[in-house]
N, C-alpha and C. Protein backbone atom coordinates (compact mmCIF):
# COMPACT_ATOMS: atom_id res chain seq x y z
N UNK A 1 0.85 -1.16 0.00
CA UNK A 1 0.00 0.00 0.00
C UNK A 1 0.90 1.24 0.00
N UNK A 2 0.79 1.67 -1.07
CA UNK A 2 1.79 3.25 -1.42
C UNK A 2 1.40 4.22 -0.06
N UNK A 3 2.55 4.93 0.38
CA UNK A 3 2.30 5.54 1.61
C UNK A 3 1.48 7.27 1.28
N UNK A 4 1.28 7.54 0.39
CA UNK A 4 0.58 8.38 -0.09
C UNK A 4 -1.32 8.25 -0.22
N UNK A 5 -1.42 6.94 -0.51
CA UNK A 5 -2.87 6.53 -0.11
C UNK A 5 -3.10 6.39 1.15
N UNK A 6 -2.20 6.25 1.93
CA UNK A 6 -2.44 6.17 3.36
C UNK A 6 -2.53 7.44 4.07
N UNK A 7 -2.03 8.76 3.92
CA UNK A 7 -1.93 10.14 3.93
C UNK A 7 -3.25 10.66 3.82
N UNK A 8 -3.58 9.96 2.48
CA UNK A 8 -4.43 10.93 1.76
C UNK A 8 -6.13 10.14 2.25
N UNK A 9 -6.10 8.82 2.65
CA UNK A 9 -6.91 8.09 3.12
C UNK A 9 -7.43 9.07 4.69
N UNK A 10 -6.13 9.10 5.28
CA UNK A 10 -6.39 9.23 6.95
C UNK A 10 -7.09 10.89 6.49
N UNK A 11 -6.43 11.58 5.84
CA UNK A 11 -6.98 13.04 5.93
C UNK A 11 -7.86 13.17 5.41
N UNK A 12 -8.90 12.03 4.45
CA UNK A 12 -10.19 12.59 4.09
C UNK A 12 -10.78 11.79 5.36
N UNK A 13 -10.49 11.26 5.88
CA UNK A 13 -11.53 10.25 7.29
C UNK A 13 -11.40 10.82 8.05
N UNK A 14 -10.37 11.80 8.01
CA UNK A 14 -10.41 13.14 9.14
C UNK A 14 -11.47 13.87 9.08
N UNK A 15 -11.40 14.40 7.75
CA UNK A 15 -11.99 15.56 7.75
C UNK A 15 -13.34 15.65 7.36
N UNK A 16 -13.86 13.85 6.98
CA UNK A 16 -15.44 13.63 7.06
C UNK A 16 -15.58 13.76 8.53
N UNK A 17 -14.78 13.32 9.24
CA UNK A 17 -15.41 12.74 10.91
C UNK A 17 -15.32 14.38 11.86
N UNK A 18 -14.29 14.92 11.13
CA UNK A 18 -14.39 16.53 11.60
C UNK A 18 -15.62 17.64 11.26
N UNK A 19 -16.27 17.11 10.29
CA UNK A 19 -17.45 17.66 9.61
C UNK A 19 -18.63 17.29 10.07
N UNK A 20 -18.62 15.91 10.11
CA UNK A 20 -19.93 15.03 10.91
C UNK A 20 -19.97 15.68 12.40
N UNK A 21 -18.93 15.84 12.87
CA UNK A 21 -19.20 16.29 14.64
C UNK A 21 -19.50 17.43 14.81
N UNK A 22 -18.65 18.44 13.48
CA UNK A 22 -19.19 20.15 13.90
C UNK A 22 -20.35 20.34 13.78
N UNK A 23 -21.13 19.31 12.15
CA UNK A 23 -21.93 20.11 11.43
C UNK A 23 -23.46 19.54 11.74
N UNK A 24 -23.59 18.21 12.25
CA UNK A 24 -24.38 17.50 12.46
C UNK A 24 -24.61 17.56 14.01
N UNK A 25 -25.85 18.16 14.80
CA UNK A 25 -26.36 17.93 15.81
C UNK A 25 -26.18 16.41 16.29
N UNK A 26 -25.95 16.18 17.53
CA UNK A 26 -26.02 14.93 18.15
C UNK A 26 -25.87 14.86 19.36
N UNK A 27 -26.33 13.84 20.16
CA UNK A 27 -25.88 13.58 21.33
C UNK A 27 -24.39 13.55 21.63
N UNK A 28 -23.56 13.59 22.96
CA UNK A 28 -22.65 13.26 22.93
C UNK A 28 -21.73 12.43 23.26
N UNK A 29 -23.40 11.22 23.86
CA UNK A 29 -22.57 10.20 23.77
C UNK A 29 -22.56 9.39 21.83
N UNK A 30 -23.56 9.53 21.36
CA UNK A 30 -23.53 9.16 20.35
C UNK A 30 -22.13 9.56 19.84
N UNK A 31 -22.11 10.12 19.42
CA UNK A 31 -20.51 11.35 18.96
C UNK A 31 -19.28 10.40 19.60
N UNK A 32 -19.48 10.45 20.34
CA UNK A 32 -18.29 9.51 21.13
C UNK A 32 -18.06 7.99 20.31
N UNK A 33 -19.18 7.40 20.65
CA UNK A 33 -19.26 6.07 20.07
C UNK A 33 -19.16 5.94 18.28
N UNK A 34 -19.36 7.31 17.87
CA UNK A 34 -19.34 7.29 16.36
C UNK A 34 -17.55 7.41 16.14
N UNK A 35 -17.25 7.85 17.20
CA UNK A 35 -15.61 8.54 16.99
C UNK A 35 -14.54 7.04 17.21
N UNK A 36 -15.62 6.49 18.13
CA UNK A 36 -14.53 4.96 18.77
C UNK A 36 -14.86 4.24 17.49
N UNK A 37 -15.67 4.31 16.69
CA UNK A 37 -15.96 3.06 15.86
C UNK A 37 -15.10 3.66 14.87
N UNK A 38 -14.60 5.02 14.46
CA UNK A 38 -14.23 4.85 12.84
C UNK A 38 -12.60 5.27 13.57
N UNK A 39 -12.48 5.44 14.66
CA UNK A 39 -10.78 5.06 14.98
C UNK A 39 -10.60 3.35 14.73
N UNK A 40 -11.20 2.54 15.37
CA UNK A 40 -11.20 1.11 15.36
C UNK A 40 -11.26 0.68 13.71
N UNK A 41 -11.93 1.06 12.90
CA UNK A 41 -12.21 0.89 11.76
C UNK A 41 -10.90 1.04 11.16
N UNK A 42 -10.35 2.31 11.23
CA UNK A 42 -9.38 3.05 10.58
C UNK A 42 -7.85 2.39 11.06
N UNK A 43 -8.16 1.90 12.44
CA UNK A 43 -6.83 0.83 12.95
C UNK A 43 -6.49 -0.38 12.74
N UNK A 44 -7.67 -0.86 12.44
CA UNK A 44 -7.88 -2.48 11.21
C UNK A 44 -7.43 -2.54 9.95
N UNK A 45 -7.96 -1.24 9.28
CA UNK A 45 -7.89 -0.83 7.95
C UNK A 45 -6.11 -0.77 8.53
N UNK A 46 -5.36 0.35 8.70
CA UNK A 46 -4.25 -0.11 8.57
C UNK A 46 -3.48 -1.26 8.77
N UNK A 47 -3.97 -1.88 9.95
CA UNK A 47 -2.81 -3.15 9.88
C UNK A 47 -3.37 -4.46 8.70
N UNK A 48 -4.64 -4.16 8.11
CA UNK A 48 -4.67 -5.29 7.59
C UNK A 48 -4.12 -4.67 6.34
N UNK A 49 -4.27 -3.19 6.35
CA UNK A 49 -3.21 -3.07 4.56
C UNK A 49 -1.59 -2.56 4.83
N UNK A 50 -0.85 -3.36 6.01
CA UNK A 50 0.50 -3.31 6.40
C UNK A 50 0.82 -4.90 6.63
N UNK A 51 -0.29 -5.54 6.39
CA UNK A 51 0.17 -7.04 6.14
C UNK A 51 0.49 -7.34 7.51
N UNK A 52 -0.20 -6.43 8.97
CA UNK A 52 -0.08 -7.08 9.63
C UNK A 52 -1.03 -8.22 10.57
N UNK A 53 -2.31 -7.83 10.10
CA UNK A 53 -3.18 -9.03 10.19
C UNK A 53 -3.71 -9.60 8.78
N UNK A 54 -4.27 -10.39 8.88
CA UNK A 54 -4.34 -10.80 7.74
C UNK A 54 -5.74 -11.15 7.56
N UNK A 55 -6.78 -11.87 6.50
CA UNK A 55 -8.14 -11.96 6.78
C UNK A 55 -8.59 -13.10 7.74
N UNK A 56 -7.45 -14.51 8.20
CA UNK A 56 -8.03 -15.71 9.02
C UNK A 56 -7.90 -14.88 10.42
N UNK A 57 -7.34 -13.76 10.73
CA UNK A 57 -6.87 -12.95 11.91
C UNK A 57 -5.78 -13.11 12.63
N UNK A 58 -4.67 -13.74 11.91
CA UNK A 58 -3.41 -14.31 12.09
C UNK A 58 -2.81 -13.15 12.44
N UNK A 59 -1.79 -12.55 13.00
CA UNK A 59 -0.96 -11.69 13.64
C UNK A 59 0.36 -12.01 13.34
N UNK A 60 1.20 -11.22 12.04
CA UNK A 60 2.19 -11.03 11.62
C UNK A 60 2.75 -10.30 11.99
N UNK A 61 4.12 -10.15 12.75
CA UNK A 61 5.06 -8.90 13.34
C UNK A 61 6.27 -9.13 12.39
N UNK A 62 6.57 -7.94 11.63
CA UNK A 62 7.82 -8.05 10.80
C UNK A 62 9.35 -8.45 12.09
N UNK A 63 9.83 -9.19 11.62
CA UNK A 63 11.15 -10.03 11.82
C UNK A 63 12.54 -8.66 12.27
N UNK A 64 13.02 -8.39 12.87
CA UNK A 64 13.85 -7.14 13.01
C UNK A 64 14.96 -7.71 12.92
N UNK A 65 15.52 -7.24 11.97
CA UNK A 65 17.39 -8.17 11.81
C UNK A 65 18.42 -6.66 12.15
């Protein structure tokens, strides 16, 4: 995964989730729980496109020589 899609990934999921909270009325616990789910989302999304989990949920740690 080119590290430029990953840049450009995190800063539009920013700046939807920065928009959704200013612009959209809500509770705040809702808000909260909307914020834990697309961090969690967004922390999957990376390790599974850093090859470090994989889809059976296997847990790969690169080898340090």
């Amino acid at each position: 995964m080119p590290l430029v899609n990953v840049v450009v990934t995190l800063i539009v999921v920013g700046v939807i989730l920065w928009l959704i909270n200013t612009y959209i009325p809500m509770q705040a616990t809702i808000k909260k729980i909307l914020n834990i789910v697309v961090v969690i989302v967004v922390v999957l999304w990376l390790l599974y496109g850093f090859g470090i989990i994989n889809n059976s949920g296997d847990i790969h740690l690169p080898v340090v020589k």
